[in-house]
N, C-alpha and C. Protein backbone atom coordinates (compact mmCIF):
# COMPACT_ATOMS: atom_id res chain seq x y z
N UNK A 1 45.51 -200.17 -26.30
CA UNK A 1 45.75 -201.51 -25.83
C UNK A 1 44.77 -201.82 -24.71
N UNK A 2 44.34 -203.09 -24.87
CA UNK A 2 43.66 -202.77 -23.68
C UNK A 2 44.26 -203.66 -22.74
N UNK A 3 44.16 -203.21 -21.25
CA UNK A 3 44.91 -203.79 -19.92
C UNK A 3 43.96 -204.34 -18.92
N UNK A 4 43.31 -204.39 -19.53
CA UNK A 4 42.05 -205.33 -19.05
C UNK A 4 42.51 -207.00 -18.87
N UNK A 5 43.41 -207.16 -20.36
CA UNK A 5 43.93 -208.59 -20.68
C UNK A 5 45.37 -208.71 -20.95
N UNK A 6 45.54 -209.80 -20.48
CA UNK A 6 47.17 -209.74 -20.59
C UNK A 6 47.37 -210.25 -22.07
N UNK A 7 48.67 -209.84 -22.69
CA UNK A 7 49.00 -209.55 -23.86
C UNK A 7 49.21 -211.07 -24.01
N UNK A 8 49.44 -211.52 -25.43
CA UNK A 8 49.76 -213.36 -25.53
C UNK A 8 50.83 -213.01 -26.15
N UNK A 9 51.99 -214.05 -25.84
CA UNK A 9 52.94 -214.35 -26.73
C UNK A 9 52.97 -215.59 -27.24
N UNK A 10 52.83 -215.52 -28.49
CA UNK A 10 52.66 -216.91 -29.22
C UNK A 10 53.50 -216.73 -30.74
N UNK A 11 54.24 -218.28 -30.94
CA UNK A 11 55.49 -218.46 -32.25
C UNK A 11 54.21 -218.36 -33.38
N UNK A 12 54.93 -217.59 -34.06
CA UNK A 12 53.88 -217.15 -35.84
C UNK A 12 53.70 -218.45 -36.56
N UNK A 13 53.15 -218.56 -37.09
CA UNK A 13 52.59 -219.24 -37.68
C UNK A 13 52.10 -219.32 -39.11
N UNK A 14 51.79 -220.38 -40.08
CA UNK A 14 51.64 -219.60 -41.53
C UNK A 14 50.15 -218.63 -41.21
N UNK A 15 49.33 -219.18 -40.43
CA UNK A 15 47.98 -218.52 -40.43
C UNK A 15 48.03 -217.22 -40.27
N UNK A 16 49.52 -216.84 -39.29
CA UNK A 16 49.29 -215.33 -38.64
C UNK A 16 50.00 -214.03 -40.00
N UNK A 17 50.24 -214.58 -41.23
CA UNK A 17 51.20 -213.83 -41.99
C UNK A 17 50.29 -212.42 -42.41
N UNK A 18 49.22 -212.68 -42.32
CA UNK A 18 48.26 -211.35 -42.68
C UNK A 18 48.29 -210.62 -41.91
N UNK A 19 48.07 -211.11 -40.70
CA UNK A 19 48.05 -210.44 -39.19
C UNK A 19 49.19 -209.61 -38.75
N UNK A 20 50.78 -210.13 -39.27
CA UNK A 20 51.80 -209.66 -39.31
C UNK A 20 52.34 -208.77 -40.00
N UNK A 21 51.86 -208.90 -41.38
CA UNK A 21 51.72 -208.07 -42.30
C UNK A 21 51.12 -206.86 -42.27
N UNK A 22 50.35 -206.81 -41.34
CA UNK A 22 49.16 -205.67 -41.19
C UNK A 22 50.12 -204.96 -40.31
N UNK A 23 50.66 -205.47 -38.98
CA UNK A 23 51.68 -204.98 -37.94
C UNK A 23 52.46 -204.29 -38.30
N UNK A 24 53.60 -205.21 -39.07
CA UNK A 24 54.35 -204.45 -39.80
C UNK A 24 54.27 -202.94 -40.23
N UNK A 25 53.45 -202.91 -41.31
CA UNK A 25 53.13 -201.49 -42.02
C UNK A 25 52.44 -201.00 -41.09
N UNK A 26 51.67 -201.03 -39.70
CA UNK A 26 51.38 -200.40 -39.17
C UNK A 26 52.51 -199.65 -37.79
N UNK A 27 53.66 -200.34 -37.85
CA UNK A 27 54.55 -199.70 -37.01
C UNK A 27 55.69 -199.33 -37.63
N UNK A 28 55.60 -199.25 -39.34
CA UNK A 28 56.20 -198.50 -40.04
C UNK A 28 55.77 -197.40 -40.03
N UNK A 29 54.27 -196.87 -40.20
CA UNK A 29 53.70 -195.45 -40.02
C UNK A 29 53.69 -194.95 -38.99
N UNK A 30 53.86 -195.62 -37.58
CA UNK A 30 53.87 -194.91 -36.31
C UNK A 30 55.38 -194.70 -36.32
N UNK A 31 56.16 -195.48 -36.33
CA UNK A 31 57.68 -194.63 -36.05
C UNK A 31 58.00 -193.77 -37.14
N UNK A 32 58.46 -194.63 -38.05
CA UNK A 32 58.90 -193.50 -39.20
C UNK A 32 59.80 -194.18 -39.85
N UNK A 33 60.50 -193.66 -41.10
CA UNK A 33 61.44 -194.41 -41.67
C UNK A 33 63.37 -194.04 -40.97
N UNK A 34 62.84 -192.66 -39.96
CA UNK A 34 64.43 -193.04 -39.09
C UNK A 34 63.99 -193.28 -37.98
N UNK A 35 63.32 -194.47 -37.67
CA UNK A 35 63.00 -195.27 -36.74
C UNK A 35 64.20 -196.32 -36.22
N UNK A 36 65.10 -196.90 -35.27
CA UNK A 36 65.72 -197.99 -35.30
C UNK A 36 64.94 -199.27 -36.21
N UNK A 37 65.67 -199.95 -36.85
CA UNK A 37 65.41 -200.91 -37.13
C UNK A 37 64.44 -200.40 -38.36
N UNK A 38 64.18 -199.57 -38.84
CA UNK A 38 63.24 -198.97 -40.54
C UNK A 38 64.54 -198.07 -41.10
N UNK A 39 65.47 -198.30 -39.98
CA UNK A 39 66.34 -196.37 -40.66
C UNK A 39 66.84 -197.06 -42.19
N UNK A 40 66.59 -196.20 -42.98
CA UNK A 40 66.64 -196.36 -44.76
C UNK A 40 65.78 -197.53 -45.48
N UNK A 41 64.88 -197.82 -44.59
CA UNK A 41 63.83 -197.99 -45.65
C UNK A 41 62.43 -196.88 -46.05
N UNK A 42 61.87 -197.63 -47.28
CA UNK A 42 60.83 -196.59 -48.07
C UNK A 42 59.83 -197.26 -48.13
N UNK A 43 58.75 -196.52 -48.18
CA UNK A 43 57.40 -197.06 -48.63
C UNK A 43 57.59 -198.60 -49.46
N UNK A 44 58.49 -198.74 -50.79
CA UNK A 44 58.71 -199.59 -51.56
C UNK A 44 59.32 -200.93 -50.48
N UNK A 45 60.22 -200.53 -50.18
CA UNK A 45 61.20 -201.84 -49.38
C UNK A 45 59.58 -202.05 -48.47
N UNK A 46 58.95 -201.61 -47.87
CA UNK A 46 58.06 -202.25 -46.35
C UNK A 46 57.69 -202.88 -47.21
N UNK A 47 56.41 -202.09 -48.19
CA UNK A 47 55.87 -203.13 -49.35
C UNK A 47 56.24 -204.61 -49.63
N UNK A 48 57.67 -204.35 -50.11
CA UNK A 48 58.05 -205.81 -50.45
C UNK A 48 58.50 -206.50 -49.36
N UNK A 49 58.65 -206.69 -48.15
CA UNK A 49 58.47 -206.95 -46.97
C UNK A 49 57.50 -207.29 -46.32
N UNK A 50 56.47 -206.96 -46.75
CA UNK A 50 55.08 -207.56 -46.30
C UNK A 50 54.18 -208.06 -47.34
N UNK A 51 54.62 -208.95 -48.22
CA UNK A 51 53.81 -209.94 -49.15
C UNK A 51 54.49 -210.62 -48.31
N UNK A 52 52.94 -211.64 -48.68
CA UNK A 52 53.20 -212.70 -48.17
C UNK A 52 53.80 -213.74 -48.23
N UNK A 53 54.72 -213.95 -49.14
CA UNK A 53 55.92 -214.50 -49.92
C UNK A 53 56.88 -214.58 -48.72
N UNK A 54 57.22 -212.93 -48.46
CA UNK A 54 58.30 -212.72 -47.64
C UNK A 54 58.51 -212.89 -46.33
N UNK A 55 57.08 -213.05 -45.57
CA UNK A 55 56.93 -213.40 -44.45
C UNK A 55 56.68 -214.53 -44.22
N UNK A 56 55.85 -215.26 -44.92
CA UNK A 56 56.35 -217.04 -45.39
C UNK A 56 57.01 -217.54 -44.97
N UNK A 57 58.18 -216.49 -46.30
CA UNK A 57 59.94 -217.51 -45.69
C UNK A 57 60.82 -217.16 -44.53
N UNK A 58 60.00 -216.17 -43.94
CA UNK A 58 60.39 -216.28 -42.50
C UNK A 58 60.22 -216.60 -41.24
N UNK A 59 58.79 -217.15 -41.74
CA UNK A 59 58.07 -218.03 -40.40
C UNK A 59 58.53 -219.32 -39.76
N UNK A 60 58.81 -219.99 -39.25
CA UNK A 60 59.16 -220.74 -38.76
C UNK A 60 60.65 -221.53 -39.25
N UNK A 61 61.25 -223.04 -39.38
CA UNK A 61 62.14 -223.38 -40.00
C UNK A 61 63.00 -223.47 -39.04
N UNK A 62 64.17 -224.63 -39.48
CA UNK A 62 65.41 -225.04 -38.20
C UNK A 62 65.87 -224.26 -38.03
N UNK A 63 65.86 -222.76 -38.72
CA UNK A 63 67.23 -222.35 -37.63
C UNK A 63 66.40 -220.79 -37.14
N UNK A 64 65.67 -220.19 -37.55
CA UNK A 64 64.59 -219.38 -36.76
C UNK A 64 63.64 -219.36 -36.24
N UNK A 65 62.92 -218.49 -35.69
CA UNK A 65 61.86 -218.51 -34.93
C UNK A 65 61.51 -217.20 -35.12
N UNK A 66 59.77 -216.90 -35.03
CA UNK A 66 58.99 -215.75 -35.17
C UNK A 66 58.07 -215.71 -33.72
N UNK A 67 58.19 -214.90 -33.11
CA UNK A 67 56.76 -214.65 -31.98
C UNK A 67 56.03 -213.23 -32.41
N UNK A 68 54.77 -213.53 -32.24
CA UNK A 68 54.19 -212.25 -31.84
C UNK A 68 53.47 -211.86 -30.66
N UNK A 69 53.10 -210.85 -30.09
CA UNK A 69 52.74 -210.18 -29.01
C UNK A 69 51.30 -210.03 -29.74
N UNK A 70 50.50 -210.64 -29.03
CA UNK A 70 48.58 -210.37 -29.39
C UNK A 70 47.99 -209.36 -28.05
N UNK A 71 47.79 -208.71 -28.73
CA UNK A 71 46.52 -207.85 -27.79
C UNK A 71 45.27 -207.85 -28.48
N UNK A 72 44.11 -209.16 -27.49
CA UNK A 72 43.00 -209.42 -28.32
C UNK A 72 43.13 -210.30 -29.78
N UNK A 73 42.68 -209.55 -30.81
CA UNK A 73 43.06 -210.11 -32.16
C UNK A 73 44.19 -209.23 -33.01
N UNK A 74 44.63 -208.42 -32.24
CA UNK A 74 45.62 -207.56 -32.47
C UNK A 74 47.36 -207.48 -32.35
N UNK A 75 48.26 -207.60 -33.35
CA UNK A 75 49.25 -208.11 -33.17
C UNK A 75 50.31 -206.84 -32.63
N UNK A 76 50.63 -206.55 -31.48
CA UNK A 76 51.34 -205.20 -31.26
C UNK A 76 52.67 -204.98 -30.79
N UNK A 77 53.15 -206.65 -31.54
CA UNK A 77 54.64 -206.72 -31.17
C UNK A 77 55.46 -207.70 -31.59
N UNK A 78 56.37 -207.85 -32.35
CA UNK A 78 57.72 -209.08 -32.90
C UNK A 78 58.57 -209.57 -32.09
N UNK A 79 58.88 -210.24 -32.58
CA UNK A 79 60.45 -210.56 -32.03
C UNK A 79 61.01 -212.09 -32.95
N UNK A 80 61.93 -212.26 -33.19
CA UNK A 80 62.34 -212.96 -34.07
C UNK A 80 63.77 -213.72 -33.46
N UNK A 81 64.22 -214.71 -33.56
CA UNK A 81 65.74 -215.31 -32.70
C UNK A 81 66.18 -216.14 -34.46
N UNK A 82 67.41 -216.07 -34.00
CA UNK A 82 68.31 -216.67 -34.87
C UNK A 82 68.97 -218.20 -34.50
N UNK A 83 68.57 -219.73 -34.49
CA UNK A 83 69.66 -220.37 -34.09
C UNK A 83 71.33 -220.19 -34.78
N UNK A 84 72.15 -220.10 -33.93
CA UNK A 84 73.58 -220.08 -34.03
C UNK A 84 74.54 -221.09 -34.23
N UNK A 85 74.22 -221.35 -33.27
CA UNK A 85 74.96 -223.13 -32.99
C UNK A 85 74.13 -223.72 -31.79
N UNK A 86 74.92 -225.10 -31.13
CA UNK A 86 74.21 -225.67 -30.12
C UNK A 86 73.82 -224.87 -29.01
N UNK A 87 75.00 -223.64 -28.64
CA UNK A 87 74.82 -223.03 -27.49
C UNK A 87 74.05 -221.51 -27.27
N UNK A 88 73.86 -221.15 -28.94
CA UNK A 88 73.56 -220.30 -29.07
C UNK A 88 72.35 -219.64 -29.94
N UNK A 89 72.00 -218.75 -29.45
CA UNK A 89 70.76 -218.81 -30.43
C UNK A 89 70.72 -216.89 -30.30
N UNK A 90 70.59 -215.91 -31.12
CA UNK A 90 70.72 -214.62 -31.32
C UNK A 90 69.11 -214.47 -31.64
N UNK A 91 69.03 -213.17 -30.83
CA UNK A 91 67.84 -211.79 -30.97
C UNK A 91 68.27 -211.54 -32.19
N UNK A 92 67.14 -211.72 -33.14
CA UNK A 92 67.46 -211.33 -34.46
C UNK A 92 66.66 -209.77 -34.44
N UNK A 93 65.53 -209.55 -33.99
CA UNK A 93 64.55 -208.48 -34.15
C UNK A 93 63.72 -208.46 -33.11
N UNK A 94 62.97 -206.95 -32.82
CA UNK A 94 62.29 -206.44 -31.68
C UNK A 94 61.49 -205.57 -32.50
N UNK A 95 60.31 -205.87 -31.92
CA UNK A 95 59.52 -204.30 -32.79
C UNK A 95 58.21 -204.25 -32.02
N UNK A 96 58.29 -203.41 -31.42
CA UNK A 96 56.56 -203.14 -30.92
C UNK A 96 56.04 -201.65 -31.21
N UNK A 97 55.12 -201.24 -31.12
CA UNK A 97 54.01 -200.66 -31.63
C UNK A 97 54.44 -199.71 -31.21
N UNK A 98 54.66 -198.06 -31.60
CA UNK A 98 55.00 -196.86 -30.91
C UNK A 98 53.99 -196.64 -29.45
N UNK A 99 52.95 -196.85 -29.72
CA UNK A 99 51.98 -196.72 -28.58
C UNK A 99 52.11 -197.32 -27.47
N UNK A 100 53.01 -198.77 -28.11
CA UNK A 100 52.95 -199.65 -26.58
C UNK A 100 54.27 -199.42 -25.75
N UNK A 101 55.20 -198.33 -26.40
CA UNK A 101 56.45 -198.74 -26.34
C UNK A 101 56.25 -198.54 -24.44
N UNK A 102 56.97 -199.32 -23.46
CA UNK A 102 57.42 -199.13 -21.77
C UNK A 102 56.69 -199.46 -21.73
N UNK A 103 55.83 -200.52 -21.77
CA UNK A 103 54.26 -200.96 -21.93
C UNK A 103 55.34 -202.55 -21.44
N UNK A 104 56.45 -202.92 -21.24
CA UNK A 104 56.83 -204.15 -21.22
C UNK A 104 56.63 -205.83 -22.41
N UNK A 105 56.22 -205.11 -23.39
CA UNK A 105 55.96 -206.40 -24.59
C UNK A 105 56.95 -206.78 -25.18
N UNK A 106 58.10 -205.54 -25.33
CA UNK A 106 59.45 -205.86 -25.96
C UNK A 106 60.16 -207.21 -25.22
């Protein structure tokens, strides 16, 4: 990472789905599949999880939201919210990079 620059947080976008996609499977191979948040998935499930189909239909829309964490042109961190109702809105997902983890991006 480099700490030269401060990390960006910016809402995903259709442009960033490659970029995300790449993330993804890349912090599937650094944790592992009994990772929080991977525990019982396989090579197959990430796969179909990262076409771009699937990340598509999760980019933006009334009742979610996608951010990612950029380092440079480098995406090294998620986070995803759920709207609920008026008052509420839920942490749907957290995921940053094994490398960055206490690194503060979560």
């Amino acid at each position: 990472m480099d700490t030269s620059a401060p990390v960006v947080i910016a809402e995903a976008t259709e442009a960033d789905v490659s970029a995300f996609a790449g993330f993804l499977r890349k912090a599937w191979r650094e944790a592992g599949p009994d990772a929080p948040g991977f525990a019982g998935a396989t090579d197959a499930v990430i796969a179909e999880l990262t076409t771009p189909s699937a990340i598509s239909a999760r980019v933006g829309g009334p009742q979610r939201r996608m951010y990612l964490a950029w380092d440079g042109d480098s995406v090294v961190g998620f986070s995803a919210t759920t709207h609920v109702d008026d008052g509420t809105i839920e942490l749907a997902g957290v995921i940053v990079l094994a490398r960055t983890s206490g690194q503060g991006i979560g």
